[in-house]
PDB file of N, CA and C in Angstrom:
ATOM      1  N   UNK A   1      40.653  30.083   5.813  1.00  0.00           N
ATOM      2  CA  UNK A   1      39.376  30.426   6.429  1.00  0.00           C
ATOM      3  C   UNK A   1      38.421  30.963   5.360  1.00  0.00           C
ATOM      4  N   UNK A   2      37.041  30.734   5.465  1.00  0.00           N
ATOM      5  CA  UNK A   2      36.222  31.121   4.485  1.00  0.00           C
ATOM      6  C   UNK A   2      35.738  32.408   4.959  1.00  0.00           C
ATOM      7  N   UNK A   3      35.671  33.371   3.850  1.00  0.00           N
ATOM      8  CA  UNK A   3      35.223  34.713   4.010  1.00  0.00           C
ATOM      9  C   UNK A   3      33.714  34.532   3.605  1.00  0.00           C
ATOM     10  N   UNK A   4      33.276  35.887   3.824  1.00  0.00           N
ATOM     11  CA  UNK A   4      31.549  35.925   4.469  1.00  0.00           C
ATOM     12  C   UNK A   4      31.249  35.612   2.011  1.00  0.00           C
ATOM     13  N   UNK A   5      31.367  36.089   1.404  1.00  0.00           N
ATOM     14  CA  UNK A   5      31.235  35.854  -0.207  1.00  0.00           C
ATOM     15  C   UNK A   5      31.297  34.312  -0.057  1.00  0.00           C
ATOM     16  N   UNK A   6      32.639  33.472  -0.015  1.00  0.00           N
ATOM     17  CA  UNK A   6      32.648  31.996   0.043  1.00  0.00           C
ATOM     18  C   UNK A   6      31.496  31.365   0.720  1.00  0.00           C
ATOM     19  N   UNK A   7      31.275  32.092   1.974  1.00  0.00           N
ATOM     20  CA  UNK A   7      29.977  30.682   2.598  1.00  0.00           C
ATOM     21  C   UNK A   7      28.875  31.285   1.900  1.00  0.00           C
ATOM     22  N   UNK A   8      28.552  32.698   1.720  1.00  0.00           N
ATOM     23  CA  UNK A   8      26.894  32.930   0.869  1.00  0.00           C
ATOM     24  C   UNK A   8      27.256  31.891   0.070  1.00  0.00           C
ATOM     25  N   UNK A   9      28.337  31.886  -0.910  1.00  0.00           N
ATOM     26  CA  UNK A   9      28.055  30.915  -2.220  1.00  0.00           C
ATOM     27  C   UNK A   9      28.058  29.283  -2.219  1.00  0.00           C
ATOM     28  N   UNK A  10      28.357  29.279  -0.940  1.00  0.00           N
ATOM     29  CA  UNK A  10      28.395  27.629  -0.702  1.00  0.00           C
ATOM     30  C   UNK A  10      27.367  27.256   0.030  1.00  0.00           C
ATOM     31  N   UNK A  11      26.383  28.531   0.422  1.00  0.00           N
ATOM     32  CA  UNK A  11      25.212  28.447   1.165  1.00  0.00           C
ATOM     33  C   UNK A  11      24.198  28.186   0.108  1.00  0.00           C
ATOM     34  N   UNK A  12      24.110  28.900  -0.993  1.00  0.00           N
ATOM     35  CA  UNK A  12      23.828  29.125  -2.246  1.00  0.00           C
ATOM     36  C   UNK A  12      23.433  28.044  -2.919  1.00  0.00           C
ATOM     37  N   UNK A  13      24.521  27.034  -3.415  1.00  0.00           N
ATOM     38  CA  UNK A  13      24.847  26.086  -3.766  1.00  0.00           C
ATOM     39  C   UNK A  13      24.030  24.686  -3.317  1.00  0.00           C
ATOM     40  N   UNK A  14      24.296  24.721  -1.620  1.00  0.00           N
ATOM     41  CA  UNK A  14      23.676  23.662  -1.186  1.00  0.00           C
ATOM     42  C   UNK A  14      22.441  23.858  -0.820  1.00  0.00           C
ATOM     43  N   UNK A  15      21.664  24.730  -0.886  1.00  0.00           N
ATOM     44  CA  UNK A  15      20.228  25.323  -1.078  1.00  0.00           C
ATOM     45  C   UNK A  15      19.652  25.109  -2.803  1.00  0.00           C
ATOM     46  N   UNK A  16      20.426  25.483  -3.161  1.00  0.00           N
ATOM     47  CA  UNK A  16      19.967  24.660  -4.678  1.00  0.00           C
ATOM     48  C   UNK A  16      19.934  23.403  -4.779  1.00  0.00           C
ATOM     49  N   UNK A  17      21.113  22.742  -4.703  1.00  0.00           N
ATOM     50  CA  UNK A  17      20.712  21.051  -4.232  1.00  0.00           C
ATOM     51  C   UNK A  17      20.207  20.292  -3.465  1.00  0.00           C
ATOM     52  N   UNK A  18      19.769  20.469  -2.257  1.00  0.00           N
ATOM     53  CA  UNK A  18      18.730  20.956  -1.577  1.00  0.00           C
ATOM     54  C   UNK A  18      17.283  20.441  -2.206  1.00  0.00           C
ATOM     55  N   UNK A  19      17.089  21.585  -2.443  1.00  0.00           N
ATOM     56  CA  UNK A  19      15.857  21.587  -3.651  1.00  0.00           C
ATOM     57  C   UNK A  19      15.600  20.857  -4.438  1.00  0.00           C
ATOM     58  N   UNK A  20      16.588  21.099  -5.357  1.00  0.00           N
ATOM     59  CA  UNK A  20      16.553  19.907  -6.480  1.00  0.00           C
ATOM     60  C   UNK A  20      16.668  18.357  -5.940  1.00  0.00           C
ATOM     61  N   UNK A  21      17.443  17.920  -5.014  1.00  0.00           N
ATOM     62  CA  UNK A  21      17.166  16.568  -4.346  1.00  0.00           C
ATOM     63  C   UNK A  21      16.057  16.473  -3.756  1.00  0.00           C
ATOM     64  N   UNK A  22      15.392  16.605  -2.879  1.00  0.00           N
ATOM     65  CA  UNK A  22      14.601  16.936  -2.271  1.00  0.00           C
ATOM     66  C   UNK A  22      12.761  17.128  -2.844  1.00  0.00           C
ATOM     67  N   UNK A  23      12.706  18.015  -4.110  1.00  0.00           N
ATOM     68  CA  UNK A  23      11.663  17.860  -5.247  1.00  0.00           C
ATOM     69  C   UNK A  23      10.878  18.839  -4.148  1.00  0.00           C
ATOM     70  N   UNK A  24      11.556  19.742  -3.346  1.00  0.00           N
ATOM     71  CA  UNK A  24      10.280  20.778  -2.246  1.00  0.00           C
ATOM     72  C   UNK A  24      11.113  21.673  -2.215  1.00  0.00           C
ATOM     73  N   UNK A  25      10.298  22.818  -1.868  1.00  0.00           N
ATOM     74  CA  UNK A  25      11.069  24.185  -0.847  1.00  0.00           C
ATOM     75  C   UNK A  25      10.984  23.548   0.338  1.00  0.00           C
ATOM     76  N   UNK A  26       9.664  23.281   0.394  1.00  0.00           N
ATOM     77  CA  UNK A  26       9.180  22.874   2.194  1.00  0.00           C
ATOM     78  C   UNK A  26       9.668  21.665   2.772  1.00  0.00           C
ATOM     79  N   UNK A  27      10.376  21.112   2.351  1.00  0.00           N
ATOM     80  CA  UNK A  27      11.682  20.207   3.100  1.00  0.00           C
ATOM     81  C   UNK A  27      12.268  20.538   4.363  1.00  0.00           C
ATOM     82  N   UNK A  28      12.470  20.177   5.508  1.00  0.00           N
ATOM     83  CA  UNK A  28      12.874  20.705   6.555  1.00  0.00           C
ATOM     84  C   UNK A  28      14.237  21.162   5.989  1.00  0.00           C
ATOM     85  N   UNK A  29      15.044  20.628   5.739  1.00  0.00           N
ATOM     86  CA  UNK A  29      16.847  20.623   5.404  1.00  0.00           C
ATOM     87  C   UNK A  29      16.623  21.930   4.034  1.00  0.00           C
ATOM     88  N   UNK A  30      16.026  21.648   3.244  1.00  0.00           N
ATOM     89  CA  UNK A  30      16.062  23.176   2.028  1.00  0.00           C
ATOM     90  C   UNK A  30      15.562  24.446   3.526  1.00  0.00           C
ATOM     91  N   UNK A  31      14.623  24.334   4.334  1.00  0.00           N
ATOM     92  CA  UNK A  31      14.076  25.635   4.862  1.00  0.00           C
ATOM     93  C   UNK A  31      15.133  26.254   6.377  1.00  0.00           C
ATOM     94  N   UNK A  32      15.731  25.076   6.516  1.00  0.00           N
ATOM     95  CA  UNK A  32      16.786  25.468   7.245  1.00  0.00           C
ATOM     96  C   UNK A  32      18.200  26.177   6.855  1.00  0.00           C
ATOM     97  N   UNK A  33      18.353  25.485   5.643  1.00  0.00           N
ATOM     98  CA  UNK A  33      19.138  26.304   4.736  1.00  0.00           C
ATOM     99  C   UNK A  33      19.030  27.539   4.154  1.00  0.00           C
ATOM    100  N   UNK A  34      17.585  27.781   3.693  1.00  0.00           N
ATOM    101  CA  UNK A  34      17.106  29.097   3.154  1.00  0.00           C
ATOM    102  C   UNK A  34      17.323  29.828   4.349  1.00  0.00           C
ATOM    103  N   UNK A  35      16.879  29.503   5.745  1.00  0.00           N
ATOM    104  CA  UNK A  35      16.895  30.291   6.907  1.00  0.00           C
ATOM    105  C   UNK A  35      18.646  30.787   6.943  1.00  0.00           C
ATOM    106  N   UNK A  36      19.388  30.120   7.243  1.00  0.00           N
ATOM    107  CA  UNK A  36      20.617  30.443   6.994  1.00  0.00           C
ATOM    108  C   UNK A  36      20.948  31.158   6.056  1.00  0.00           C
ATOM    109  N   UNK A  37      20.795  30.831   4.732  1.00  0.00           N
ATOM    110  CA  UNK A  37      21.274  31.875   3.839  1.00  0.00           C
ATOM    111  C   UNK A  37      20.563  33.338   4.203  1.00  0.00           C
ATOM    112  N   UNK A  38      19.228  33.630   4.243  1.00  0.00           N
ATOM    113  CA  UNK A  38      18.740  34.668   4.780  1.00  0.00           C
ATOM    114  C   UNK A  38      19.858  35.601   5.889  1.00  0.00           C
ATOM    115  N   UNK A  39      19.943  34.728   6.782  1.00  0.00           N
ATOM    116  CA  UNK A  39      20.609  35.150   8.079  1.00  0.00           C
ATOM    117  C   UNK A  39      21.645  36.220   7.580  1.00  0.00           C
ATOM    118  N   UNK A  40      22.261  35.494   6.710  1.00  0.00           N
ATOM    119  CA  UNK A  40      23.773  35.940   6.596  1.00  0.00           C
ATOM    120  C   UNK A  40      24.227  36.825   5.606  1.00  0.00           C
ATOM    121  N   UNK A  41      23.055  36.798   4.511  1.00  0.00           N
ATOM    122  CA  UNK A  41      22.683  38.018   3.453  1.00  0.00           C
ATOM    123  C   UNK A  41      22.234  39.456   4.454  1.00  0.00           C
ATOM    124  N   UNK A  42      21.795  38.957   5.393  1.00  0.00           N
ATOM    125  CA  UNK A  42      21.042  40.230   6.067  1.00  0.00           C
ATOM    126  C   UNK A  42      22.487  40.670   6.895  1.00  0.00           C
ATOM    127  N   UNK A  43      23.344  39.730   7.188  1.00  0.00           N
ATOM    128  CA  UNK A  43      24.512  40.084   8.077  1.00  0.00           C
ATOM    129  C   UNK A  43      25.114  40.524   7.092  1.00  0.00           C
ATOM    130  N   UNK A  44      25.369  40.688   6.253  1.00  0.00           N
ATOM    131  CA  UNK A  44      26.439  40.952   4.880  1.00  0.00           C
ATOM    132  C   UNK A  44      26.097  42.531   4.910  1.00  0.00           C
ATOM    133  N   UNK A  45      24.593  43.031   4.754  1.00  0.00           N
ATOM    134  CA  UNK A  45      23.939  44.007   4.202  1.00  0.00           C
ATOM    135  C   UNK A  45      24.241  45.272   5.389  1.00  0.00           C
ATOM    136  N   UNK A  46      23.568  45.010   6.553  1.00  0.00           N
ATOM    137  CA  UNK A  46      24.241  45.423   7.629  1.00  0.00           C
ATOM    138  C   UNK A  46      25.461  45.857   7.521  1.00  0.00           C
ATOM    139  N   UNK A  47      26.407  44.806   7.622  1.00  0.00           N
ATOM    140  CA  UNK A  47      27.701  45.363   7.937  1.00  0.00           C
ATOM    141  C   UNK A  47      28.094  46.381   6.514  1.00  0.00           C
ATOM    142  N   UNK A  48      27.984  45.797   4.951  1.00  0.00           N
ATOM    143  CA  UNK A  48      28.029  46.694   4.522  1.00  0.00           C
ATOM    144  C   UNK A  48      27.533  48.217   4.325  1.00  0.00           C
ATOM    145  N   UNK A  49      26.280  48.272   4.687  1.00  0.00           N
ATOM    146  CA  UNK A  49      25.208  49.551   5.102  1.00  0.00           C
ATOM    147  C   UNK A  49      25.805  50.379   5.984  1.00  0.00           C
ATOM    148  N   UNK A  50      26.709  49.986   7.173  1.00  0.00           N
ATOM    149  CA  UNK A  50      27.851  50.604   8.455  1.00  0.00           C
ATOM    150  C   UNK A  50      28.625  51.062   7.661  1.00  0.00           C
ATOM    151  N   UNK A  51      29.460  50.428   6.645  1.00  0.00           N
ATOM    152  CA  UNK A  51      30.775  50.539   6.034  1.00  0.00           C
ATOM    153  C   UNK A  51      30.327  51.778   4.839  1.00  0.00           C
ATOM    154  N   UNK A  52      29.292  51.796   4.715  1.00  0.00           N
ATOM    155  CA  UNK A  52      29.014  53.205   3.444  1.00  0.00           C
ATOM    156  C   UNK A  52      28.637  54.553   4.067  1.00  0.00           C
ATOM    157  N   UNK A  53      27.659  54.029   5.642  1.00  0.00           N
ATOM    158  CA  UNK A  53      26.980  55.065   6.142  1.00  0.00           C
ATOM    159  C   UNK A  53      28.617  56.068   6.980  1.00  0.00           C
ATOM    160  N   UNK A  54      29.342  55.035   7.322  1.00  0.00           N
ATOM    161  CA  UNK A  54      30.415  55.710   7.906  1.00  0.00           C
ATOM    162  C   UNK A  54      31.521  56.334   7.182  1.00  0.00           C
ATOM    163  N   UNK A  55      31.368  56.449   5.868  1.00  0.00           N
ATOM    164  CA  UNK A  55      32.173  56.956   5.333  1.00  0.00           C
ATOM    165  C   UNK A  55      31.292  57.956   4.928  1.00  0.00           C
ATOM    166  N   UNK A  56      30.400  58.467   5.286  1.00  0.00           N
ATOM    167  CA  UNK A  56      29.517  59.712   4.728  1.00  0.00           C
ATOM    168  C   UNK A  56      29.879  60.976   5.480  1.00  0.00           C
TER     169      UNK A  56
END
């Protein structure tokens, strides 16, 4: 199973190629991807932000 590090970086990845195929940000498929990666950086941050605040 892929942990939340593995898909950012494979989110990562295909957002760069993406791009680079593509020759846009504003590509539907790169901005859906960026949307995703967003998503899940912000879910990462969160849960880690819980995991520091609760050990205070």
């Amino acid at each position: 199973m892929e942990n939340q590090n593995q898909r950012l970086e494979r989110l990562r990845t295909q957002l760069v190629s993406a791009a680079l195929t593509k020759e846009t940000f504003l590509h539907p498929d790169v901005i859906l991807l960026s949307q995703a990666l967003d998503q899940l950086i912000v879910k990462v941050q969160r849960e880690k932000y819980k995991r520091v605040a609760g050990q205070r």
